[in-house]
Protein backbone atom coordinates (compact mmCIF):
# COMPACT_ATOMS: atom_id res chain seq x y z
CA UNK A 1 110.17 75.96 14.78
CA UNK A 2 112.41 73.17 13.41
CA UNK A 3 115.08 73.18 10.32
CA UNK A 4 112.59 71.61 8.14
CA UNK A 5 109.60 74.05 8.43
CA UNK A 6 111.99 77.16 8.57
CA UNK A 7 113.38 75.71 5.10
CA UNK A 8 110.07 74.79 3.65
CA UNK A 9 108.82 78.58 4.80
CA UNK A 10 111.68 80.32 3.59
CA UNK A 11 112.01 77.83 0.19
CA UNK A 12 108.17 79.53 -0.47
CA UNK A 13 108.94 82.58 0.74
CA UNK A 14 111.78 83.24 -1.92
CA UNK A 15 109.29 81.62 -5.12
CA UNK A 16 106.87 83.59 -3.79
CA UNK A 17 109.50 87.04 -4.06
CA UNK A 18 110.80 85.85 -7.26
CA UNK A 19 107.38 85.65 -8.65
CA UNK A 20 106.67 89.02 -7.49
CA UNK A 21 109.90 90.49 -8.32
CA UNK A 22 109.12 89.11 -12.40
CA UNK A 23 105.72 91.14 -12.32
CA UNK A 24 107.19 94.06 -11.24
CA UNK A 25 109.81 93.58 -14.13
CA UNK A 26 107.30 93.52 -16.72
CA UNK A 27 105.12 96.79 -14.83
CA UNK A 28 108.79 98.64 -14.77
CA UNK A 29 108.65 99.26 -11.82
CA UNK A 30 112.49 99.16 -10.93
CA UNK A 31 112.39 100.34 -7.11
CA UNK A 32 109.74 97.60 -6.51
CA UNK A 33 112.07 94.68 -8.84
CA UNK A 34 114.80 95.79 -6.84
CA UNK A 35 113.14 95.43 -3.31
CA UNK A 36 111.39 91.63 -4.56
CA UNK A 37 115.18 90.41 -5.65
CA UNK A 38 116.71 91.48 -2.57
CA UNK A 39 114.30 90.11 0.19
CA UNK A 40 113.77 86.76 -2.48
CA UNK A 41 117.42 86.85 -2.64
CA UNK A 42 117.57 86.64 1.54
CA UNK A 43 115.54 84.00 1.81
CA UNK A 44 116.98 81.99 -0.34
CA UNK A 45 119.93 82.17 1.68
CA UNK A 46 117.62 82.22 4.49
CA UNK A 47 116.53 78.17 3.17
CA UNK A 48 120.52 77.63 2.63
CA UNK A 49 121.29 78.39 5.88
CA UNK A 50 118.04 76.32 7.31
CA UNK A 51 119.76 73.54 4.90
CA UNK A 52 123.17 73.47 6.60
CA UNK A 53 121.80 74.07 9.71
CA UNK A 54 119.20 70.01 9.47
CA UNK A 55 122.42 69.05 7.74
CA UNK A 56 125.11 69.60 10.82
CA UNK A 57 122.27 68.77 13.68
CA UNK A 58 121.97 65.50 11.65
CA UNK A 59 125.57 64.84 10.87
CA UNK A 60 125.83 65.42 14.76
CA UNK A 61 123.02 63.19 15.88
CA UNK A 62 124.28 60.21 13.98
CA UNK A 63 127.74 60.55 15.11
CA UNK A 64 126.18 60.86 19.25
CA UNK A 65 124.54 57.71 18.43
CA UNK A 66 127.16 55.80 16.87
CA UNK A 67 129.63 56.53 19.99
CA UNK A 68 126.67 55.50 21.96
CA UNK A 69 126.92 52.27 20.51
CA UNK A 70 130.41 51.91 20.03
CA UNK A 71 130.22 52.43 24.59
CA UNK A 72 127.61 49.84 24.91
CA UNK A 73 129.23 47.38 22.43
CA UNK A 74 131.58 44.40 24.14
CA UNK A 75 135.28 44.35 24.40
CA UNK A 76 136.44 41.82 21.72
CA UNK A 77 139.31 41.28 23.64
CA UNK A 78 137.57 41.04 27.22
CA UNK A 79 136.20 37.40 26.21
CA UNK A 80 139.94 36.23 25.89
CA UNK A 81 141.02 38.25 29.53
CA UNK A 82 138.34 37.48 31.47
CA UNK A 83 138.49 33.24 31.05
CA UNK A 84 140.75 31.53 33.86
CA UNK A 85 141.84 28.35 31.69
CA UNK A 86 141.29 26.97 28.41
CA UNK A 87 139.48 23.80 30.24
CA UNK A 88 137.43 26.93 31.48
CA UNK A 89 136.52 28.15 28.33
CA UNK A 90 135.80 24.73 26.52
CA UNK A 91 133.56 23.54 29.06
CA UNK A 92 131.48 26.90 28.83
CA UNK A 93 132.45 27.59 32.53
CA UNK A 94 131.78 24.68 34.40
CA UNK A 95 135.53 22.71 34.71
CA UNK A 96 138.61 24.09 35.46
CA UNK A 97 142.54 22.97 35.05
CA UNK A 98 144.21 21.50 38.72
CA UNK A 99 146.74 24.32 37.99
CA UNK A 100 143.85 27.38 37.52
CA UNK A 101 144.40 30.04 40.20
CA UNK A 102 140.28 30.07 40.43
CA UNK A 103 140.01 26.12 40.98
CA UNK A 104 143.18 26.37 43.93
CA UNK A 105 140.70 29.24 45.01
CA UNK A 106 137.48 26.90 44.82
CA UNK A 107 139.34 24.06 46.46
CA UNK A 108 141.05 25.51 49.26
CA UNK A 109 137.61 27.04 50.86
């Protein structure tokens, strides 16, 4: 069962014990008003706990995606490492400076 249904079970679960325990107030019936508060008092905490629970596995799941981003995103700084010469970068790749080390490459073979 998932966070959501246990906290929409146990949200109805407690009104439904608080109900109950207010007609057995008004029967006197204090064993019984004692026995409704407690459990209605459970799973209210019950819901709480459900609460926290969505809460962290969604705090969680946004922070796994946003690393998983953050990996696939480029390296600002690779665009500036990764270009030979400034001739290089201007022409979009296709000249190169006489004094690049990838044009002496290009040349001598």
């Amino acid at each position: 069962m998932n966070h959501r249904t246990s906290f929409i079970a146990a949200s109805f679960g407690a009104g439904a014990m608080a109900a109950a325990t207010l007609q057995a107030s008004h029967s006197h019936e204090w064993h019984l008003t004692a026995s409704y508060a407690t459990v209605a008092l459970l799973l209210a905490l019950l819901a709480h706990h459900e609460h926290q629970a969505a809460l962290t596995a969604r705090v969680a799941l946004v922070r796994a995606r946003r690393a998983q981003r953050l990996r696939r995103r480029p390296d600002p700084d690779a665009l500036t490492t990764d270009w030979c010469c400034d001739r290089w970068f201007v022409s979009r790749g296709r000249e190169h400076l006489a004094s690049c080390p990838a044009f002496a490459s290009k040349a001598a073979s």
